[in-house]
Protein backbone atom coordinates (compact mmCIF):
# COMPACT_ATOMS: atom_id res chain seq x y z
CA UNK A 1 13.52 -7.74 13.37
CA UNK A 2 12.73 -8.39 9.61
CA UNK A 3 14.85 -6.87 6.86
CA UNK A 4 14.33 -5.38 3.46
CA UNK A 5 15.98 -6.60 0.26
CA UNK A 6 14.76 -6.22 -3.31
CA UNK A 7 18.18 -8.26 -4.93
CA UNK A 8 18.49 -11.62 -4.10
CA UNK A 9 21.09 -13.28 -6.75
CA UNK A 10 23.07 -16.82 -6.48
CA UNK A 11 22.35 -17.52 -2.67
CA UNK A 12 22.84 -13.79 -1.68
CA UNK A 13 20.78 -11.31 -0.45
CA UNK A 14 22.51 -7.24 -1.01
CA UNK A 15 21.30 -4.90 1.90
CA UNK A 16 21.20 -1.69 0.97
CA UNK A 17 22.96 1.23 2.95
CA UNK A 18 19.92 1.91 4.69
CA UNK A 19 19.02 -1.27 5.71
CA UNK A 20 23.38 -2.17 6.03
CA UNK A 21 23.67 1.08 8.30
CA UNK A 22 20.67 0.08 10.93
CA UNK A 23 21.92 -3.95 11.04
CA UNK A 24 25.85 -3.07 11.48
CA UNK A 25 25.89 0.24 13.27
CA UNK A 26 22.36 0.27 15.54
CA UNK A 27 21.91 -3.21 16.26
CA UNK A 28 25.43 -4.29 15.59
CA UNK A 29 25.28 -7.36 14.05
CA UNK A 30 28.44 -9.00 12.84
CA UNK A 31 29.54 -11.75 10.51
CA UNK A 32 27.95 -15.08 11.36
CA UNK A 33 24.92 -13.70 12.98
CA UNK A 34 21.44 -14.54 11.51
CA UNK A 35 18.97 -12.61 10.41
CA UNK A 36 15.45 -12.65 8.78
CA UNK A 37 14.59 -10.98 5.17
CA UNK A 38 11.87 -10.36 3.08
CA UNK A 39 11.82 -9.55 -0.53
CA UNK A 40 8.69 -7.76 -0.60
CA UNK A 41 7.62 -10.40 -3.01
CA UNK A 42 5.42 -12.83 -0.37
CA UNK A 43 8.75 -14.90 0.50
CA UNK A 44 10.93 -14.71 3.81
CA UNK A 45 14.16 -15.51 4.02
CA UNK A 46 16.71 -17.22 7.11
CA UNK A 47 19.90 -15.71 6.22
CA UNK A 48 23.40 -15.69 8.22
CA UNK A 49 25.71 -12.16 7.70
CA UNK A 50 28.51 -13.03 5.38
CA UNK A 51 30.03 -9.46 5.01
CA UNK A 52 29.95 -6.56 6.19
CA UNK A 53 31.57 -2.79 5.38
CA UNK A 54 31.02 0.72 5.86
CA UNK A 55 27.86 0.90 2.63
CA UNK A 56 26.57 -2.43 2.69
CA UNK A 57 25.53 -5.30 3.97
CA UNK A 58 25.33 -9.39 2.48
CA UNK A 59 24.06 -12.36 3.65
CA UNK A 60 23.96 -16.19 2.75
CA UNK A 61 20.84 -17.19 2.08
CA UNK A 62 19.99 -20.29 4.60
CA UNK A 63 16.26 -21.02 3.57
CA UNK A 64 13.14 -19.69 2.18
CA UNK A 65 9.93 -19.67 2.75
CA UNK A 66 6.67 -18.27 0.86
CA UNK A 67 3.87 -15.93 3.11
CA UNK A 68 0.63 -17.40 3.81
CA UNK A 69 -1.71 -15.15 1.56
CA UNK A 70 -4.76 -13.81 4.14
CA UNK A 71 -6.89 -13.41 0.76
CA UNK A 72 -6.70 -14.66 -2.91
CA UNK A 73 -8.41 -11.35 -4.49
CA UNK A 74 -6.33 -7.98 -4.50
CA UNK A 75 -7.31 -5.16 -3.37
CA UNK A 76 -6.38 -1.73 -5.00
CA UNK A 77 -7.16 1.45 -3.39
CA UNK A 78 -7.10 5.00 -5.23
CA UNK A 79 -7.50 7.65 -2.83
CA UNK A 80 -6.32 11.79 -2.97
CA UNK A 81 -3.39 12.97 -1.00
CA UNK A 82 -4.09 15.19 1.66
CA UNK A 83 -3.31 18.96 2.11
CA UNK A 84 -1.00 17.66 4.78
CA UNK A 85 1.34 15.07 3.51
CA UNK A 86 2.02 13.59 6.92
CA UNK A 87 -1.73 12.19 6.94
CA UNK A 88 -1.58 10.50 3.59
CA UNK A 89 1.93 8.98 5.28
CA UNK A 90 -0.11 8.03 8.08
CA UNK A 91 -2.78 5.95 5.61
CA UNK A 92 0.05 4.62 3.67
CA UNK A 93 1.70 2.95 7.43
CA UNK A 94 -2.19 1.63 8.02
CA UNK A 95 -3.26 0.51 4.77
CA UNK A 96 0.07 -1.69 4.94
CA UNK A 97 -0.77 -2.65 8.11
CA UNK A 98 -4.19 -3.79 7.59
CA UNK A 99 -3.73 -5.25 3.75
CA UNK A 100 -3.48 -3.56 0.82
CA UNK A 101 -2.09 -4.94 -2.50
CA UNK A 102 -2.18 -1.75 -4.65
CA UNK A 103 -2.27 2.11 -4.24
CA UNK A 104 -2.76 4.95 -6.69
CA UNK A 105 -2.60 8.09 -5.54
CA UNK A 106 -4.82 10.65 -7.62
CA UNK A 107 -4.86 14.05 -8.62
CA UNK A 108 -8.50 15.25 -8.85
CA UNK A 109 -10.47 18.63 -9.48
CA UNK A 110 -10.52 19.46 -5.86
CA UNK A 111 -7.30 18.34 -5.03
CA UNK A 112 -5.19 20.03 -2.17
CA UNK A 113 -2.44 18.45 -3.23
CA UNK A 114 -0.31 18.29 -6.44
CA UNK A 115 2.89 16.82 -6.11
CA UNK A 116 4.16 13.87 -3.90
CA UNK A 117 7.85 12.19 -3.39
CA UNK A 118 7.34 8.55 -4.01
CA UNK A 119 11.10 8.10 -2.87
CA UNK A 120 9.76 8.78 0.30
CA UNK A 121 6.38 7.38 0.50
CA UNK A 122 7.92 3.93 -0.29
CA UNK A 123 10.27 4.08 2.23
CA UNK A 124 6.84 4.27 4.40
CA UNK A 125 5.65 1.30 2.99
CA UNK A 126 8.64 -0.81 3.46
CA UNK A 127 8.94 0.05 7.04
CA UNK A 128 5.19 -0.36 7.77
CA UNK A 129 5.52 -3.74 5.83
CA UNK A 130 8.71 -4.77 7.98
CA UNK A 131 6.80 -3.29 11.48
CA UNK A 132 3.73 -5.76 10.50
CA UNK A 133 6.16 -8.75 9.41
CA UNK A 134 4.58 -8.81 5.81
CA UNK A 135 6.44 -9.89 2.84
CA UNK A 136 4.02 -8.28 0.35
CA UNK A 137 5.27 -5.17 -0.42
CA UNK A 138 1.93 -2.80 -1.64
CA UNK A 139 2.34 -1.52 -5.48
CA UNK A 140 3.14 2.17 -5.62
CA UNK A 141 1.58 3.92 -8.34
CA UNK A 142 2.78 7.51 -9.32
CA UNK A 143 0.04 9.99 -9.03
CA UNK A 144 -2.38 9.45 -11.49
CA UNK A 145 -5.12 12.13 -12.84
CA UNK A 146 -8.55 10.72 -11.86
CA UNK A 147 -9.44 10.46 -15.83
CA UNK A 148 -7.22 8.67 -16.50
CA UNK A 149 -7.24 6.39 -13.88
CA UNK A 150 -10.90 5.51 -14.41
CA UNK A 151 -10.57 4.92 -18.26
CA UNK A 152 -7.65 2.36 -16.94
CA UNK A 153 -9.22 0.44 -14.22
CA UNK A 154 -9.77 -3.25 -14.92
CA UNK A 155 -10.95 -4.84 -11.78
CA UNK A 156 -14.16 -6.76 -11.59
CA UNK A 157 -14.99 -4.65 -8.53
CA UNK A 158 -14.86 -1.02 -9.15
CA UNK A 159 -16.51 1.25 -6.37
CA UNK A 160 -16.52 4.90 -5.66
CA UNK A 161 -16.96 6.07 -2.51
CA UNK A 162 -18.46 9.82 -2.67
CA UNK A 163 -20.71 12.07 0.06
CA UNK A 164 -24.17 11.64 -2.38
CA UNK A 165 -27.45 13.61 -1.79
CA UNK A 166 -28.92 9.71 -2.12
CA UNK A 167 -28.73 6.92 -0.47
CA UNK A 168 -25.96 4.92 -1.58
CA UNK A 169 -25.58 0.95 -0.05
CA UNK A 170 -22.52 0.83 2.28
CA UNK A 171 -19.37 -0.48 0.61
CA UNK A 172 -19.21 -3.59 2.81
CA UNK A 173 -23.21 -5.04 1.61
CA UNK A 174 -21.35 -4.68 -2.13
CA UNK A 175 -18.41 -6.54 -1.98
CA UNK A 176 -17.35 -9.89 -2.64
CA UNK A 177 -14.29 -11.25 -1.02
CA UNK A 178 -13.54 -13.80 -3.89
CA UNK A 179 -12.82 -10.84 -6.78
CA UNK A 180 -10.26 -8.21 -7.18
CA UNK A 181 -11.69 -4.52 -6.21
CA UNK A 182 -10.45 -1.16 -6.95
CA UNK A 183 -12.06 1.90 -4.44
CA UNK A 184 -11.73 5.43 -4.83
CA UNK A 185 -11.61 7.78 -1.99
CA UNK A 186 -11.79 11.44 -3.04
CA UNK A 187 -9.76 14.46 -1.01
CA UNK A 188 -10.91 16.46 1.20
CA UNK A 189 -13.65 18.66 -0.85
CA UNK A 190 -14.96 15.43 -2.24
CA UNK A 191 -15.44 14.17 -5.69
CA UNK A 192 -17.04 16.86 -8.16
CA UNK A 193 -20.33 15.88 -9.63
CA UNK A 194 -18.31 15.80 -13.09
CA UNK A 195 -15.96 13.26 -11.25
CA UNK A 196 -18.83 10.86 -10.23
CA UNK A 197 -20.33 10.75 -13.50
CA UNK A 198 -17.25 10.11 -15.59
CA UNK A 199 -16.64 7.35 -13.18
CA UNK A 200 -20.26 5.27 -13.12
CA UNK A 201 -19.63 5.85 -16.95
CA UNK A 202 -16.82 3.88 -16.73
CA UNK A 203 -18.78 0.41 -14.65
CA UNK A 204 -17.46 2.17 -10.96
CA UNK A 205 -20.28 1.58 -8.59
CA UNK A 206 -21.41 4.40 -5.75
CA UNK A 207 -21.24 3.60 -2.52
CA UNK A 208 -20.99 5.15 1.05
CA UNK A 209 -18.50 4.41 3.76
CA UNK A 210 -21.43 5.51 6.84
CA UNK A 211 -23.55 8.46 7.73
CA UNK A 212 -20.31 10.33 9.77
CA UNK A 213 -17.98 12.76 7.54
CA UNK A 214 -14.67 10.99 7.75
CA UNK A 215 -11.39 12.69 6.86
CA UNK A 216 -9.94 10.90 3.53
CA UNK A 217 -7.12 9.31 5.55
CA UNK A 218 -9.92 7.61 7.96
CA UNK A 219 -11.93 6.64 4.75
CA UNK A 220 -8.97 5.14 3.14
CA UNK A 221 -8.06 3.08 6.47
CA UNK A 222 -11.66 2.33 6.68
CA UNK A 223 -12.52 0.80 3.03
CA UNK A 224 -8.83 -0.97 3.45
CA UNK A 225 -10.62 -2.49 6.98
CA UNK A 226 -13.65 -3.55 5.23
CA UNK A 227 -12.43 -5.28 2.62
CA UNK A 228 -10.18 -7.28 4.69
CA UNK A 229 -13.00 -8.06 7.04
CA UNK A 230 -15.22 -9.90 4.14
């Protein structure tokens, strides 16, 4: 079972009550018992309980140890929430799973979807990063309008992945795995023609993710598979 903690100070690692409530009441751990933590920053942690009450949690800090990384270039993925918020949860839990360094949600013209609760949606991340045992915690961007996150993007690798009258090469034949990317998945209506051409204004290259009609969940998951697989 691997732990959560974002403070770490002098030795110490501070649970919070969420994390204190599941150690001391479900799995009823008790002073002197050892535990593992990450601190979402690519380090683990051997820790032993030191205190315990009814809100929190803290434990001594035995050693620590820095993640392996699977990949030297990041990975940043922009991609629509869904109409139904549970499905965008359900990329989020993947995307960790699989490897993602960096997620933007965006608010396009076609949008379903205009609001989100990033309280929540990192909570998703953390336990989909504790359920893989990964001590990189993805960065959570607020959601972003599609202009502006285009004009922003400064990855070497920019792609956009859009349902094109053309032929467009498949993401995977235009990808290095030694550079940074950035990919853009569009909701569920797609990118509007306006959309496409603001972004290959802006150095984003087209590209297609096959020949089936994939949900933007399964696209997301899918361009986060690829780009692990290089």
């Amino acid at each position: 079972m691997l732990f959560y903690t974002a403070k770490i100070e002098n030795g110490f690692a501070y649970l919070d009550e969420e994390e204190s409530r599941h150690l001391l009441t479900v799995l009823r751990r008790k002073p002197g018992d050892r535990l593992q933590l990450t601190d979402g920053q690519g380090f683990f942690y051997e820790a032993e309980l030191a205190e315990a009450g009814k809100r929190h949690a803290l434990a001594r800090i035995l050693s620590k140890t820095e993640a392996l990384r699977e990949r030297s270039a990041r990975l940043h993925l922009a991609i629509a929430p869904t109409k139904q918020i549970e499905r965008f949860e359900w990329f989020l839990e993947k995307a960790v799973e699989i490897g993602v360094d960096e997620i933007t949600p965006l608010l396009c013209q076609r949008s379903e979807r205009d609001t989100i609760r990033l309280d929540r949606l990192e909570k998703i991340l953390v336990s989909a990063m504790k359920q893989s045992l990964r001590a990189r915690l993805p960065k959570l961007n607020e959601l972003t309008r599609f202009q502006k996150f285009v004009a922003n993007s400064a990855e070497p690798q920019k792609r956009i992945a859009w349902c094109s009258a053309e032929p467009l090469p498949h993401l995977k034949t235009t990808l290095s795995s030694q550079e940074s990317a950035v990919v853009a998945i569009g909701p569920e209506g797609d990118f509007s023609p306006e959309e496409v051409e603001l972004a290959l204004k802006n150095d984003f290259a087209g590209v297609s993710l096959g020949n089936a009609r994939l949900r933007t969940e399964t696209a997301g998951v899918l361009a986060v598979s690829v780009f692990n697989l290089l």
